[in-house]
Protein backbone atom coordinates (compact mmCIF):
# COMPACT_ATOMS: atom_id res chain seq x y z
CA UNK A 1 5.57 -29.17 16.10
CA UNK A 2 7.18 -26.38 18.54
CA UNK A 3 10.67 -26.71 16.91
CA UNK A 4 9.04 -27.25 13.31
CA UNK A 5 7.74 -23.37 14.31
CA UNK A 6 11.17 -22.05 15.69
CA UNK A 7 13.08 -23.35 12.97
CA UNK A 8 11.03 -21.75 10.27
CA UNK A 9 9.79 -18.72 11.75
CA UNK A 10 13.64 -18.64 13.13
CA UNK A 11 11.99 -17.74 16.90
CA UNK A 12 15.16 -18.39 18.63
CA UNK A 13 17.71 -16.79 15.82
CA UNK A 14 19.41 -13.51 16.09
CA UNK A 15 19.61 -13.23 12.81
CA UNK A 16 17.28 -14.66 9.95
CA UNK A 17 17.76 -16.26 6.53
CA UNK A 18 15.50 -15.14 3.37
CA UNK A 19 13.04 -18.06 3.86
CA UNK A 20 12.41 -17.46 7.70
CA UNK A 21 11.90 -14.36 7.01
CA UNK A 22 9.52 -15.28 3.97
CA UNK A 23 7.54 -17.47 5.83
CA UNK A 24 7.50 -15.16 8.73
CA UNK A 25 5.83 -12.46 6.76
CA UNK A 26 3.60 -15.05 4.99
CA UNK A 27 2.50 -15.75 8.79
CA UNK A 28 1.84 -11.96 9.78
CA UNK A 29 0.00 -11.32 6.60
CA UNK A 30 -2.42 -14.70 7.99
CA UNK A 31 -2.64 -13.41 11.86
CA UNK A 32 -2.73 -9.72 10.32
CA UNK A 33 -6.63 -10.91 8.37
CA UNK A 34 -7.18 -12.64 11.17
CA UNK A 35 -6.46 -9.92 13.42
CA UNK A 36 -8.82 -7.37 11.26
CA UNK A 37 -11.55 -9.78 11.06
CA UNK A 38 -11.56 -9.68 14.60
CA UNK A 39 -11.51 -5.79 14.29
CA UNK A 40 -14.96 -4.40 12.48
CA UNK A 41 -15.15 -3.92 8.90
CA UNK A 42 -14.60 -0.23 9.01
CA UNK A 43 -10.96 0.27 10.20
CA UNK A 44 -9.62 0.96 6.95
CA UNK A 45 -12.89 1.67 5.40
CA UNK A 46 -12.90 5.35 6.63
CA UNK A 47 -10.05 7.92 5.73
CA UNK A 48 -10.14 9.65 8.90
CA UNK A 49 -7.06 10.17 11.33
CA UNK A 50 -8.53 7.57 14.06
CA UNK A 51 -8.69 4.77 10.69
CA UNK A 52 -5.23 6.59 9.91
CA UNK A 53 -3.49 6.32 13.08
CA UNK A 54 -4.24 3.05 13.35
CA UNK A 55 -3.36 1.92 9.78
CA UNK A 56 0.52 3.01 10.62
CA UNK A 57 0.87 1.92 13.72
CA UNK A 58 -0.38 -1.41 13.23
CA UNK A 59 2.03 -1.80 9.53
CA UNK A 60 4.35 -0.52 11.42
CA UNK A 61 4.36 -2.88 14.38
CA UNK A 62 3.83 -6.48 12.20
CA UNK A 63 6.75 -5.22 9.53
CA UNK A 64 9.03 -5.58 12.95
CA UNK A 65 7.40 -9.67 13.33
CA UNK A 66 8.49 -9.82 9.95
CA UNK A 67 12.01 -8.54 9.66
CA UNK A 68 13.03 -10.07 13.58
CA UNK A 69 13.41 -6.44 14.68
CA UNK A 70 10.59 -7.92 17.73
CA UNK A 71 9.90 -10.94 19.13
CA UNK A 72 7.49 -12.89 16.74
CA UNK A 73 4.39 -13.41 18.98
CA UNK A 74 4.49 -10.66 21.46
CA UNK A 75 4.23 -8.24 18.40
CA UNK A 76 1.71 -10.02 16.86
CA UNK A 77 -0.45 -9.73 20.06
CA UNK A 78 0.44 -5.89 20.58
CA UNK A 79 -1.17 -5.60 16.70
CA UNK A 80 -3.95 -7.66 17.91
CA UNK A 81 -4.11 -5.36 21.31
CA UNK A 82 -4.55 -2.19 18.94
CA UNK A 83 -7.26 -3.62 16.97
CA UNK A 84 -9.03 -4.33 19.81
CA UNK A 85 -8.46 -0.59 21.47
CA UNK A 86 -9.56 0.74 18.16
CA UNK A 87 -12.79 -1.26 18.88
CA UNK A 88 -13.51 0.03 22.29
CA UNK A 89 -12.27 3.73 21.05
CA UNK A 90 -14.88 3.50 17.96
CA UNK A 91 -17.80 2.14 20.90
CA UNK A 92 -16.94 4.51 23.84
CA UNK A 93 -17.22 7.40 21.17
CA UNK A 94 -20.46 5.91 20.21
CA UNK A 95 -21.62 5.65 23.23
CA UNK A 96 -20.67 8.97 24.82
CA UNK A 97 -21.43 12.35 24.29
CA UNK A 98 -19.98 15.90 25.74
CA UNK A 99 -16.99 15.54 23.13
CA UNK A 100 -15.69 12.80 23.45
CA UNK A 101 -16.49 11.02 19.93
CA UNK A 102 -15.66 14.29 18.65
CA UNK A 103 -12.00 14.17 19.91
CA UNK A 104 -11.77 10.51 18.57
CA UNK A 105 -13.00 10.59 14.88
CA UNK A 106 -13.40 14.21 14.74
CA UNK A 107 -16.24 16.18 13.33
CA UNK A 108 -17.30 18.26 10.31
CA UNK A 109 -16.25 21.67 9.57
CA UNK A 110 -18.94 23.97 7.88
CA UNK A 111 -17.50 25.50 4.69
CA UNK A 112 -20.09 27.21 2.84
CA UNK A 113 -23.61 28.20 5.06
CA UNK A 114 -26.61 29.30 3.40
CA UNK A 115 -24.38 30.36 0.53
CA UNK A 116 -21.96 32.34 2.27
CA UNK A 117 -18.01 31.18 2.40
CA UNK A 118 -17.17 30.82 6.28
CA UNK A 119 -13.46 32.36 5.12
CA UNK A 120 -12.24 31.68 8.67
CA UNK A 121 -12.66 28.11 8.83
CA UNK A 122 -11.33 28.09 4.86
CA UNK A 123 -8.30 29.59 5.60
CA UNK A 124 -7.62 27.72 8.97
CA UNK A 125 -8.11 24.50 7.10
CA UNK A 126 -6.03 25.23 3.85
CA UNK A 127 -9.08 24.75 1.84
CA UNK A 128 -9.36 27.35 -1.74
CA UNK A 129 -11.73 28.24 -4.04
CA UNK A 130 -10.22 25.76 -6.24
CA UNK A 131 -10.81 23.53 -3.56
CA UNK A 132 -14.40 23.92 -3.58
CA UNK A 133 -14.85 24.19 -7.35
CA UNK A 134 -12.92 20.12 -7.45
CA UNK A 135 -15.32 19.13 -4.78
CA UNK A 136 -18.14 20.61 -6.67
CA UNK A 137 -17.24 19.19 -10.23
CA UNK A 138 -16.98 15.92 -7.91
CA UNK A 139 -20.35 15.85 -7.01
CA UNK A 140 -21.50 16.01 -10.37
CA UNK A 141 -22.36 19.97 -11.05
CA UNK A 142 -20.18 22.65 -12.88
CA UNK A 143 -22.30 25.39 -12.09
CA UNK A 144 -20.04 27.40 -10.42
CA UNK A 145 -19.64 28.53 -5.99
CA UNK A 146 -22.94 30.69 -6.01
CA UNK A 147 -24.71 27.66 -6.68
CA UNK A 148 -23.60 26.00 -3.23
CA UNK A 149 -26.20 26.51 -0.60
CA UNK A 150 -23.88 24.39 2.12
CA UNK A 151 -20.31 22.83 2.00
CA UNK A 152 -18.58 20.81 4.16
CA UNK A 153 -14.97 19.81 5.21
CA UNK A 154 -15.80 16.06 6.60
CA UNK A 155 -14.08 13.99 9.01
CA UNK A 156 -12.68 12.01 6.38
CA UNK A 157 -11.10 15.22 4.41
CA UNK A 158 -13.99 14.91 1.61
CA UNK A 159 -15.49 18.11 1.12
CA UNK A 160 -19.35 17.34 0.74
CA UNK A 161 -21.92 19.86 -1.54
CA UNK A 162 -25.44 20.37 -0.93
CA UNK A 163 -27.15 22.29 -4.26
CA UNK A 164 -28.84 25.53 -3.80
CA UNK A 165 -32.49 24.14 -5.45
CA UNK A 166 -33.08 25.40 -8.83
CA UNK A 167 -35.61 28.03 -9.98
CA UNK A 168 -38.46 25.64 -11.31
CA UNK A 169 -37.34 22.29 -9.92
């Protein structure tokens, strides 16, 4: 069974043929579920630059099992060794304070307070009237910027509305 694996996978070959190298990536996309089922759900559910970060790194590292650029199983454990620090990342910023889950996933950026633009953090973050107006049109209302009571620039790069309540409602 050994050499059945290091004659298709090609574990021993310098150089690959087409169907080693098919089979090989037919075997990293397996281990790579495998690998994220291991992971929680939410590693590519969330658009922030912890999710991000990881989501790179981890394509990047399995397309090298695939093309023979790495050794076949010590890069498929290195992906599995990311998952896993994602994991304790996503817990110790759970479980800390002072910061620290802060630094990790980040945190939300007040745009709009009480109705007022906070131009400063605008401007820092590259973020336009326009901007606000998509974000708004996103969430449902037209009604123009003086409508917005708060605004904010999530972790995830979503800008989020809360309504100023109407007159009457």
């Amino acid at each position: 069974m050994q050499d059945f694996f290091e004659i298709a996978f090609g574990l021993e070959e310098q150089s690959l043929t087409w169907w080693q190298m098919s089979l090989r990536a037919i075997g990293v996309f397996v281990m790579a579920l495998i690998i994220l089922r291991i992971g929680s759900v939410r590693i590519f559910g969330k658009n922030t630059a912890f999710d991000i970060v990881l989501g790179v790194i981890y394509g990047s590292i399995l397309s090298r099992a695939i093309t023979g650029n790495s050794p076949f199983w010590p890069t498929i454990v290195a992906a599995l060794v990311l998952v896993l620090l994602h994991n304790g990342l996503a817990a110790l910023a759970y479980r800390t304070h002072f910061g620290v889950g802060d630094f990790i996933k980040g945190k939300p950026k007040v745009l709009i307070k009480d109705g007022d633009l906070q131009h400063e953090i605008l401007k820092s973050n590259g973020i336009t009237d326009n901007d606000l107006l998509e974000a708004l049109r996103n969430s449902g209302n037209d009604d123009g910027l003086d409508m917005i009571k708060a605004a904010y620039l999530e972790r995830s790069g979503d800008i989020s509305i809360i309504l100023k309540k109407k007159k009457g409602s």
